[in-house]
PDB file of N, CA and C in Angstrom:
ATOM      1  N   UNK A   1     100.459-101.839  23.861  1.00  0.00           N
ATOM      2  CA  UNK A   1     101.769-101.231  23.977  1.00  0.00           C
ATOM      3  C   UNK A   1     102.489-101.282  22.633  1.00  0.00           C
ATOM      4  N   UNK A   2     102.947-100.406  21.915  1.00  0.00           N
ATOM      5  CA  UNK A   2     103.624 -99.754  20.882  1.00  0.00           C
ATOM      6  C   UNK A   2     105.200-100.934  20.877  1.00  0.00           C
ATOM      7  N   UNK A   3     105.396-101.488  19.685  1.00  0.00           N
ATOM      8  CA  UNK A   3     106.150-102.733  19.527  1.00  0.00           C
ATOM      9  C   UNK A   3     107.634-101.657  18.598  1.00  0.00           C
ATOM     10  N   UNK A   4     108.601-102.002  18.596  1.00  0.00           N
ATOM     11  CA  UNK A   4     109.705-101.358  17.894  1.00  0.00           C
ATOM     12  C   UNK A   4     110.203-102.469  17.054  1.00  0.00           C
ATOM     13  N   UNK A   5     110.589-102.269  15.614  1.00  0.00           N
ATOM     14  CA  UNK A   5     111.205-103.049  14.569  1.00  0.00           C
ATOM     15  C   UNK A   5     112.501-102.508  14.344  1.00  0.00           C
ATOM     16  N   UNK A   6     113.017-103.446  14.061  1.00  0.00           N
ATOM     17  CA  UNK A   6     114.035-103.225  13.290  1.00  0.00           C
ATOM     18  C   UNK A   6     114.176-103.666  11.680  1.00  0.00           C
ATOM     19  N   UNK A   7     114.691-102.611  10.778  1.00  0.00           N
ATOM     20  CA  UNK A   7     114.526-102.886   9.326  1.00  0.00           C
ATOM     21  C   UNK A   7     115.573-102.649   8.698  1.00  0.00           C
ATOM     22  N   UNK A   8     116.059-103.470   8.044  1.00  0.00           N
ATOM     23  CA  UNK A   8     117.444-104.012   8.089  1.00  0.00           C
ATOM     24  C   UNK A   8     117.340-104.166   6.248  1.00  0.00           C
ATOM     25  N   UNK A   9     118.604-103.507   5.501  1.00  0.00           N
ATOM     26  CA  UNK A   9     119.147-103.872   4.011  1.00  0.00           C
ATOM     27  C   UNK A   9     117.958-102.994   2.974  1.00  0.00           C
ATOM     28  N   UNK A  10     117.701-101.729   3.476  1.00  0.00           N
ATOM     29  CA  UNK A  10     116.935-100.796   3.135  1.00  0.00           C
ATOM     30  C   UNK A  10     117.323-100.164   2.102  1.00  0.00           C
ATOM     31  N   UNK A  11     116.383-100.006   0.967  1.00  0.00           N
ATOM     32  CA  UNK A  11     117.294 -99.441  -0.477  1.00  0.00           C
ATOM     33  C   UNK A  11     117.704 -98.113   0.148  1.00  0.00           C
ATOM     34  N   UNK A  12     118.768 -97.633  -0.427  1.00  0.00           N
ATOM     35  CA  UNK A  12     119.203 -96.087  -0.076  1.00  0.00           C
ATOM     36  C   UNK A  12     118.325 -95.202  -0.353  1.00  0.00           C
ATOM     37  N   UNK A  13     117.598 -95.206  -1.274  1.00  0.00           N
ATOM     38  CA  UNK A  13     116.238 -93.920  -1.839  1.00  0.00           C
ATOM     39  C   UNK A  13     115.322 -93.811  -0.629  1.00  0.00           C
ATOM     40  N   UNK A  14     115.375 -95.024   0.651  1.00  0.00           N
ATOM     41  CA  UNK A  14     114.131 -94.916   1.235  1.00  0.00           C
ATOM     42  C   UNK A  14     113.884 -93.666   1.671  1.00  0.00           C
ATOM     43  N   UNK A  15     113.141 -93.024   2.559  1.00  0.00           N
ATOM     44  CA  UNK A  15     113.449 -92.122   3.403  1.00  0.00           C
ATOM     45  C   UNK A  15     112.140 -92.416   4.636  1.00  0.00           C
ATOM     46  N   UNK A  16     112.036 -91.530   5.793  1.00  0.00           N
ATOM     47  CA  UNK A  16     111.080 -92.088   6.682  1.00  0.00           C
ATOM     48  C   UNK A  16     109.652 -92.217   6.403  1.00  0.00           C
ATOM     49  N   UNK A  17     109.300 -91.071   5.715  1.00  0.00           N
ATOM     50  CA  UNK A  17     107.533 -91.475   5.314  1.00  0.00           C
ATOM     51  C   UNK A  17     107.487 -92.258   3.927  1.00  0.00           C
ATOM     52  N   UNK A  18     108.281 -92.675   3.399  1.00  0.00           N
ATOM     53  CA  UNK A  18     107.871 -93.818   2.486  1.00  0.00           C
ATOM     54  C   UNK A  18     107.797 -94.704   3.175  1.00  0.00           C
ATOM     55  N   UNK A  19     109.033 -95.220   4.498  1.00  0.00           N
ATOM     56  CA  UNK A  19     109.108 -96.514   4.998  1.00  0.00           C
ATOM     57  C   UNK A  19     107.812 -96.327   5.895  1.00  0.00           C
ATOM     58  N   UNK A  20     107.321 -95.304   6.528  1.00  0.00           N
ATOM     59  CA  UNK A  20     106.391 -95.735   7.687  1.00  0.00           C
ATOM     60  C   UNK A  20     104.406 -95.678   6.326  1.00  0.00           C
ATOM     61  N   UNK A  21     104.750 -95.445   4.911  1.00  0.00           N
ATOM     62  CA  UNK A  21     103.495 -95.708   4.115  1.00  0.00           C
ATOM     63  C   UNK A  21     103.693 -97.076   4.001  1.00  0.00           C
ATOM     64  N   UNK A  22     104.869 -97.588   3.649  1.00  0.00           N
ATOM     65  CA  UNK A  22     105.156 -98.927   3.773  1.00  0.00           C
ATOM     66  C   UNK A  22     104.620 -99.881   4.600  1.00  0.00           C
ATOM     67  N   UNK A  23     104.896 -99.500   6.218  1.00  0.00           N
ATOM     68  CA  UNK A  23     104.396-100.594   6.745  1.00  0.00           C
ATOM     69  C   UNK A  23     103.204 -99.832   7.414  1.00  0.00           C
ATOM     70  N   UNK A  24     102.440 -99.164   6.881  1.00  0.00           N
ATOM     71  CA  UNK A  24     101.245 -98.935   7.014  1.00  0.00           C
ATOM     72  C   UNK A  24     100.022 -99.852   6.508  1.00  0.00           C
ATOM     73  N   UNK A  25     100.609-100.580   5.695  1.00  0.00           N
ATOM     74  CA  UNK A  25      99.804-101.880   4.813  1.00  0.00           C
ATOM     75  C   UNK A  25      99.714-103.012   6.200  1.00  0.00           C
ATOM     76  N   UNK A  26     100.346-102.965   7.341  1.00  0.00           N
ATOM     77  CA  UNK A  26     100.622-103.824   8.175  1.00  0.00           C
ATOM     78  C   UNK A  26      99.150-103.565   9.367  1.00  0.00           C
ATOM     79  N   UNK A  27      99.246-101.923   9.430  1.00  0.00           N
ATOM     80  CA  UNK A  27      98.795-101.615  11.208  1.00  0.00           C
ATOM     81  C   UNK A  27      99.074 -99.600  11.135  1.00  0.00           C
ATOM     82  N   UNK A  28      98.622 -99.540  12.289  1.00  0.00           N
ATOM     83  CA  UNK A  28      98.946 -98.309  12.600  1.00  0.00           C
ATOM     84  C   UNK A  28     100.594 -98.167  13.092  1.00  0.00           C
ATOM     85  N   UNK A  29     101.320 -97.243  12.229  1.00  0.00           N
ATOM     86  CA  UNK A  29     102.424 -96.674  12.690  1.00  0.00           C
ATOM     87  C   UNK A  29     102.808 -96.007  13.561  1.00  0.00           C
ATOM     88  N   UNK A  30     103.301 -96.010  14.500  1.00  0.00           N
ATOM     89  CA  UNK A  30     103.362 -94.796  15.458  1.00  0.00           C
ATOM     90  C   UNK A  30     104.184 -94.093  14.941  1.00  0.00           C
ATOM     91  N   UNK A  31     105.754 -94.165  14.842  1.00  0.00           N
ATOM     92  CA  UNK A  31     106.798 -93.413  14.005  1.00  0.00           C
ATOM     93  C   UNK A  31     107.575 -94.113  13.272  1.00  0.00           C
ATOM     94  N   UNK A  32     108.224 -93.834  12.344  1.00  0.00           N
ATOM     95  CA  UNK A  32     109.514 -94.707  11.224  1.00  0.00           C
ATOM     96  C   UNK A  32     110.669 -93.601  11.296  1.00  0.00           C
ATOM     97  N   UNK A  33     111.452 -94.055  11.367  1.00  0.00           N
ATOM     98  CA  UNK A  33     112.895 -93.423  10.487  1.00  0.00           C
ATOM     99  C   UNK A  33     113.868 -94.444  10.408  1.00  0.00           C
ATOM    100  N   UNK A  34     114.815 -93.697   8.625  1.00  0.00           N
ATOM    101  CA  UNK A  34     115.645 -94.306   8.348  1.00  0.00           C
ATOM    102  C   UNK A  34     117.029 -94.050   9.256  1.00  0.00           C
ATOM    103  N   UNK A  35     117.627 -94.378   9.632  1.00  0.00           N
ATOM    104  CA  UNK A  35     119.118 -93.862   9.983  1.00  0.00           C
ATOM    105  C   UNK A  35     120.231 -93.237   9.239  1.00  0.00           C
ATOM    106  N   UNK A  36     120.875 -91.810   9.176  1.00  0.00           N
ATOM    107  CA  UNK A  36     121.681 -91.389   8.201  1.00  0.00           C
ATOM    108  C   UNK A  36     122.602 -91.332   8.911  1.00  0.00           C
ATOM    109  N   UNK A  37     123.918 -91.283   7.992  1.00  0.00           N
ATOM    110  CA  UNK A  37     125.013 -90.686   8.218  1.00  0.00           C
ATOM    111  C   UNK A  37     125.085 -89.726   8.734  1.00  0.00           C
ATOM    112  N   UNK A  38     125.885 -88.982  10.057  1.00  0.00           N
ATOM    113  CA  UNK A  38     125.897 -87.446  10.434  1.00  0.00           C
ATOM    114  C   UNK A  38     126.573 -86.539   9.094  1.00  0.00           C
ATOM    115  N   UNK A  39     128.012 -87.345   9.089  1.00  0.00           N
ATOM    116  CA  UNK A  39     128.389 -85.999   8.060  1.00  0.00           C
ATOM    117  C   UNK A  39     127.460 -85.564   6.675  1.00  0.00           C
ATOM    118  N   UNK A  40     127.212 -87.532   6.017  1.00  0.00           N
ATOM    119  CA  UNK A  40     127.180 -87.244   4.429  1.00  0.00           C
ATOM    120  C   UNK A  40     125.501 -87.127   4.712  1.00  0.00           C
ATOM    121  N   UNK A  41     124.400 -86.966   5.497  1.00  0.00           N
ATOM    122  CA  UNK A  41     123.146 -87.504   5.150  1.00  0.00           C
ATOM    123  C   UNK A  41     122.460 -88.589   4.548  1.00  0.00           C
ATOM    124  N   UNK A  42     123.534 -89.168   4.303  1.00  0.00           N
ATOM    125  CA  UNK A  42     123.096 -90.578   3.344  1.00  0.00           C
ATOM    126  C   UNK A  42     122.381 -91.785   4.071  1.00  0.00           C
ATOM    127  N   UNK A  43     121.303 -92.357   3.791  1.00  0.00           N
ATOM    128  CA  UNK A  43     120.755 -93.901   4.272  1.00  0.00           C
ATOM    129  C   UNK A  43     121.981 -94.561   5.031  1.00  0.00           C
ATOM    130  N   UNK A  44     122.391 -95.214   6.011  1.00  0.00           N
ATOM    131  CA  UNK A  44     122.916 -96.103   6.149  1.00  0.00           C
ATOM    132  C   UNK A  44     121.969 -97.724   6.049  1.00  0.00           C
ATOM    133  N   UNK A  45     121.537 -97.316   5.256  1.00  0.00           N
ATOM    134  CA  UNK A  45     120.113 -98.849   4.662  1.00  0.00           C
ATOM    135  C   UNK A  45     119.916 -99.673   6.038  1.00  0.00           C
ATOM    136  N   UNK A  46     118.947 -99.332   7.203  1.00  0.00           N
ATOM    137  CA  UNK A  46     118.642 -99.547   7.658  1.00  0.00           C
ATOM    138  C   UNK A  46     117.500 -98.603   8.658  1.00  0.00           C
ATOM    139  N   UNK A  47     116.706 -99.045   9.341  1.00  0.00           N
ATOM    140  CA  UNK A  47     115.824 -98.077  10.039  1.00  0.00           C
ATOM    141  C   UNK A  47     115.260 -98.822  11.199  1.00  0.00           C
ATOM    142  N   UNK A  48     114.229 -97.487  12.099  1.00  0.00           N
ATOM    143  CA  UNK A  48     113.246 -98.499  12.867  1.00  0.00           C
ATOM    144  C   UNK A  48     111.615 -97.960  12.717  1.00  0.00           C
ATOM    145  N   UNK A  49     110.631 -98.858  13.108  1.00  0.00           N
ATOM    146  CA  UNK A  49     109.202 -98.570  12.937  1.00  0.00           C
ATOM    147  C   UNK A  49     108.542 -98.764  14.158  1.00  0.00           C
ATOM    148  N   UNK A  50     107.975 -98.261  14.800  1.00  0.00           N
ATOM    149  CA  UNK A  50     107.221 -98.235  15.985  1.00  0.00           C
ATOM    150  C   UNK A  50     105.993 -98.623  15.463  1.00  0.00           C
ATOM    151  N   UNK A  51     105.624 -99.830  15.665  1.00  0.00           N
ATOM    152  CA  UNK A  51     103.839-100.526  15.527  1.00  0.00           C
ATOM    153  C   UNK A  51     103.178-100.097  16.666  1.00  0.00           C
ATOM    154  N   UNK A  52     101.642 -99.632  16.485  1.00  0.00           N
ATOM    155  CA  UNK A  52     101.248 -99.687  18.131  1.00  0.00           C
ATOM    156  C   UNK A  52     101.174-100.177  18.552  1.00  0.00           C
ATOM    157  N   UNK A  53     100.486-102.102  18.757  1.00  0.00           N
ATOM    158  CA  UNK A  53     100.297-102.945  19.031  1.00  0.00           C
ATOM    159  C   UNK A  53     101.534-103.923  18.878  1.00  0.00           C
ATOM    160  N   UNK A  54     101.417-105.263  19.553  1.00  0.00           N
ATOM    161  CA  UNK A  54     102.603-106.532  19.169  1.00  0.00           C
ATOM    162  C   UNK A  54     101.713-107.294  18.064  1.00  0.00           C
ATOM    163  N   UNK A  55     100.654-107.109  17.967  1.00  0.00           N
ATOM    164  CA  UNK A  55      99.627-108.084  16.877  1.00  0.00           C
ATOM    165  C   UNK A  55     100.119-107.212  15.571  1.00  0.00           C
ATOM    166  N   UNK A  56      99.912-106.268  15.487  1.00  0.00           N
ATOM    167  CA  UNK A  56     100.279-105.539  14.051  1.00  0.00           C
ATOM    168  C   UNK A  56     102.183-105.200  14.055  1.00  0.00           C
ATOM    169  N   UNK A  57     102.908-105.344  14.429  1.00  0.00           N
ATOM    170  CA  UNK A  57     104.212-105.766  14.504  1.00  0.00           C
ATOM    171  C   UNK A  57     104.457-107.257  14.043  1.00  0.00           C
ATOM    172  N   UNK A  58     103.547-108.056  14.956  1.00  0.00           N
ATOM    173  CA  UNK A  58     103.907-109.544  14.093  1.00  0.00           C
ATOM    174  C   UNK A  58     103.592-109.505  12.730  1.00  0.00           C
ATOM    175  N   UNK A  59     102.143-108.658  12.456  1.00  0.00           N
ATOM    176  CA  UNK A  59     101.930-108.683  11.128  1.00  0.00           C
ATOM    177  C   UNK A  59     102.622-108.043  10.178  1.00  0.00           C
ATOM    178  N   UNK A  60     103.589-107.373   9.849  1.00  0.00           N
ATOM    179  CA  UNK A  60     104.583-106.612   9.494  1.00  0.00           C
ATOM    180  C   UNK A  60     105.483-107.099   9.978  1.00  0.00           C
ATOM    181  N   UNK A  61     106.043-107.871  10.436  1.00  0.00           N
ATOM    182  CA  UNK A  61     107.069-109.054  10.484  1.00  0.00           C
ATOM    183  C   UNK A  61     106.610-110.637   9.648  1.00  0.00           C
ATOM    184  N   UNK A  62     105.576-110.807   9.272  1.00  0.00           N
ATOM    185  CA  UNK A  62     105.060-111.323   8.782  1.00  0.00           C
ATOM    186  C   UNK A  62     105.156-111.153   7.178  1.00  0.00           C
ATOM    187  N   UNK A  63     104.971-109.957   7.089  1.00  0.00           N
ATOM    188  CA  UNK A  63     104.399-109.373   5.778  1.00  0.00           C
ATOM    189  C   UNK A  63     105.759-108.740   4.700  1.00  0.00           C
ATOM    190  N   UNK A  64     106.674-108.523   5.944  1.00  0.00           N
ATOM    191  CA  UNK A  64     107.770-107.953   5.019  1.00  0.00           C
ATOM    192  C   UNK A  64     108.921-108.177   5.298  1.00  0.00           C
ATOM    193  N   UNK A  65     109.303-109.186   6.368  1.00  0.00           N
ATOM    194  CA  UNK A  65     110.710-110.060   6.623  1.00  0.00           C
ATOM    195  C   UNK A  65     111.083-110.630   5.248  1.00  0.00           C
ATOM    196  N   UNK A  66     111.845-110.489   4.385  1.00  0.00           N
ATOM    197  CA  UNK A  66     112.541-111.114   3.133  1.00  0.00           C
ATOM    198  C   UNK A  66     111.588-110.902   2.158  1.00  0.00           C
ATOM    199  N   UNK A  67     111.006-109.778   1.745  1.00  0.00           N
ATOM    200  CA  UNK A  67     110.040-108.922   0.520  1.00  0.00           C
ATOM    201  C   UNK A  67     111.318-108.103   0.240  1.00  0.00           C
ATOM    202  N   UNK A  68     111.211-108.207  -1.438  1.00  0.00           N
ATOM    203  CA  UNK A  68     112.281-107.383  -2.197  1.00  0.00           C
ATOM    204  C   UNK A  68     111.491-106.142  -2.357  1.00  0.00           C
ATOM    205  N   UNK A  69     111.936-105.050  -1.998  1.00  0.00           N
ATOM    206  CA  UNK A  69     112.174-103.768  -2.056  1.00  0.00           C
ATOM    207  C   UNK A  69     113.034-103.161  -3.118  1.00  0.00           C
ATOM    208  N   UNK A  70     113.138-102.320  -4.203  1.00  0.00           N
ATOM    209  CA  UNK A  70     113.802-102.255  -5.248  1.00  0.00           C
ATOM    210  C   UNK A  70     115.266-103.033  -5.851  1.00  0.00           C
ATOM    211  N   UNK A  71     114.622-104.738  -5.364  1.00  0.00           N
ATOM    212  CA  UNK A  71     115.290-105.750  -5.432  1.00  0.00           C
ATOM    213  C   UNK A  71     116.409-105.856  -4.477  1.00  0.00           C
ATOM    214  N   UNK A  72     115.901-105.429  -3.198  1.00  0.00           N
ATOM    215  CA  UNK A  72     116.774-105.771  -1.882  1.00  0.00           C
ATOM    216  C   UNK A  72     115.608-106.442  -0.802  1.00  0.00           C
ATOM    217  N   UNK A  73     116.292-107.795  -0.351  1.00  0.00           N
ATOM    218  CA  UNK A  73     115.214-108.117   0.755  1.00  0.00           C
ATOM    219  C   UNK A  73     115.541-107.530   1.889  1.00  0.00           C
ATOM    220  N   UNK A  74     114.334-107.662   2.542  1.00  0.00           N
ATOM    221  CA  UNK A  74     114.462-106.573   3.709  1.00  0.00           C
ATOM    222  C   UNK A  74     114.089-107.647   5.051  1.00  0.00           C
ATOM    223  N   UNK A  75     115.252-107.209   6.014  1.00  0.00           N
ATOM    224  CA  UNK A  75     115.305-107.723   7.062  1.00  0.00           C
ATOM    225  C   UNK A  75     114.607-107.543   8.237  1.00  0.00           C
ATOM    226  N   UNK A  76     113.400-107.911   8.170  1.00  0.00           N
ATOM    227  CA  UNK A  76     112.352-107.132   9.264  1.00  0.00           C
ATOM    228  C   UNK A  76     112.451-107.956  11.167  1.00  0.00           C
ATOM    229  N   UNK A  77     112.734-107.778  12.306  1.00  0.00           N
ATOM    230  CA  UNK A  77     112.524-108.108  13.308  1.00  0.00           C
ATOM    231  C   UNK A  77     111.881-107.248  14.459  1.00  0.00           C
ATOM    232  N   UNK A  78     112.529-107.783  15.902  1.00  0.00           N
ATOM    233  CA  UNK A  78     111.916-107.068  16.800  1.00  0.00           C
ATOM    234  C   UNK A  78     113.458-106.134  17.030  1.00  0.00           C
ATOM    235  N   UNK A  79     113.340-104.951  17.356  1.00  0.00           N
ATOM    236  CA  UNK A  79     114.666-104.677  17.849  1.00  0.00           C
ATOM    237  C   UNK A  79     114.892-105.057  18.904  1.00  0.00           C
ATOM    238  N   UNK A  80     116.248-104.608  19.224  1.00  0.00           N
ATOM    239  CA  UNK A  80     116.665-104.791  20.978  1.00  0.00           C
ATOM    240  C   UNK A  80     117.167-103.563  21.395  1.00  0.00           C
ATOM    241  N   UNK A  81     117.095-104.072  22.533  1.00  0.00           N
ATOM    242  CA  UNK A  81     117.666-102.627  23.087  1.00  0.00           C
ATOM    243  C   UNK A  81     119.272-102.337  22.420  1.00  0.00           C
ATOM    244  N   UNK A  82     119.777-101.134  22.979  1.00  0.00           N
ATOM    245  CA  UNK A  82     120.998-100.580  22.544  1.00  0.00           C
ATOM    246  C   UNK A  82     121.881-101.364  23.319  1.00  0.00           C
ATOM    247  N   UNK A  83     123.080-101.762  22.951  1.00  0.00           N
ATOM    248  CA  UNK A  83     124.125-102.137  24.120  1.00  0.00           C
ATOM    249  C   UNK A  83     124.644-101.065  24.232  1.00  0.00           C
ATOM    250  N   UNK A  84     125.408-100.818  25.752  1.00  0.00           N
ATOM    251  CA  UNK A  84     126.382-100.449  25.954  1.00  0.00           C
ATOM    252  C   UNK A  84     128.003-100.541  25.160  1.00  0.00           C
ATOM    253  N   UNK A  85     128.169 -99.579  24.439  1.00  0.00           N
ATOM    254  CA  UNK A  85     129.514 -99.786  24.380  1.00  0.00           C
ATOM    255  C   UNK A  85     130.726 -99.235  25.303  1.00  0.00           C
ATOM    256  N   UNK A  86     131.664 -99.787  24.757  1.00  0.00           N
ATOM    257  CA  UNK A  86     132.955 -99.128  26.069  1.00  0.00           C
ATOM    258  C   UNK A  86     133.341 -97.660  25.498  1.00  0.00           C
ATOM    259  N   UNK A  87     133.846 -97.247  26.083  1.00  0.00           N
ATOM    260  CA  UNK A  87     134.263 -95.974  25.327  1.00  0.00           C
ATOM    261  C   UNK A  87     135.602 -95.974  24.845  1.00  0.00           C
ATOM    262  N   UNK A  88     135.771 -95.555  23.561  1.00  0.00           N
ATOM    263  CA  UNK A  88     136.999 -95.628  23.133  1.00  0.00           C
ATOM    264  C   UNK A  88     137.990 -94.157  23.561  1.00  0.00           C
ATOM    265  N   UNK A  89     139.411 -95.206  23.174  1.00  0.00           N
ATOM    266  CA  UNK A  89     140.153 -94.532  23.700  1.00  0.00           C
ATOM    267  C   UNK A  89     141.276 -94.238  22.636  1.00  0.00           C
ATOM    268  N   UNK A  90     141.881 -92.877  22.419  1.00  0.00           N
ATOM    269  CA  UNK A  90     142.378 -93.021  21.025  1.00  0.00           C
ATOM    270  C   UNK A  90     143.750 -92.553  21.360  1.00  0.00           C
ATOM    271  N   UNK A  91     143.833 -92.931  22.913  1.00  0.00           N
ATOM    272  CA  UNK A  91     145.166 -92.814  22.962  1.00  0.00           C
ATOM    273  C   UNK A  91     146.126 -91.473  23.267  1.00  0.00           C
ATOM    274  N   UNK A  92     145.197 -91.154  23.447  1.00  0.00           N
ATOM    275  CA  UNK A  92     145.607 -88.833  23.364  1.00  0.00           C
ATOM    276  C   UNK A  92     145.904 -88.556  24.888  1.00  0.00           C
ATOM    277  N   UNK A  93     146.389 -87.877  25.207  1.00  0.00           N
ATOM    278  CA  UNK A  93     146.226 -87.351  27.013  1.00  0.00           C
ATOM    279  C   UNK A  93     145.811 -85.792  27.061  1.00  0.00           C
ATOM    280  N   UNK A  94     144.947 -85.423  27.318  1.00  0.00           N
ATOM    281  CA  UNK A  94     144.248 -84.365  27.833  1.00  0.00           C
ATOM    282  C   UNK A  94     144.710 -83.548  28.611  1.00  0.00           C
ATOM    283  N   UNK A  95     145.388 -83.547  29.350  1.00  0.00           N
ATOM    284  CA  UNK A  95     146.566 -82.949  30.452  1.00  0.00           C
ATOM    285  C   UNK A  95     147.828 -82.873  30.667  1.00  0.00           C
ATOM    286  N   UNK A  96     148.123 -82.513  29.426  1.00  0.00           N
ATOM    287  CA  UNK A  96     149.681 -82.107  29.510  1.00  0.00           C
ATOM    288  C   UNK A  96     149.976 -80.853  29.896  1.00  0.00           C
ATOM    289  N   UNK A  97     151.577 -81.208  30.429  1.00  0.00           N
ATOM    290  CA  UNK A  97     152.108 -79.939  30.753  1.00  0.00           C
ATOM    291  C   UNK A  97     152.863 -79.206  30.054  1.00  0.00           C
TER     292      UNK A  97
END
């Protein structure tokens, strides 16, 4: 079963097929991407990597938890799921008369 990472303090240059050649040194990749900004497109320096296995996930948690990356260490784990957030409220009313 296909393991999900989380990759955390990612130089901004990354983009998804560098990061998933990256941890290709680990295991087979299933997919990578970095996370951007909607408006600007920009890195928000972080991503996730789908390992196929949990053996080649440990190994790439192994291999690249706190490895400097164009002198940024990189924060490698397991992800978690998403929380729920509440929905914000900005205070507006929708139904006026």
């Amino acid at each position: 079963m296909a393991q999900k990472l989380y990759v955390g303090n990612l130089p901004y240059s990354m983009r998804d097929d560098s990061l998933s050649d990256l941890f290709a040194q680990a295991g087979s990749v299933v997919s990578a991407s970095v996370i951007t900004d909607r408006m600007s497109g920009r890195s928000k320096g972080f991503g996730f990597v789908e390992m196929s296995s949990d053996a080649e996930a440990q190994a790439a948690i192994d291999m690249f938890n706190g490895k400097e990356i164009e002198g940024r260490p990189l924060t490698v784990n397991e992800a978690r799921p998403k929380e729920d957030r509440p929905k914000r409220d900005f205070g507006g009313q929708r139904d006026r008369y």
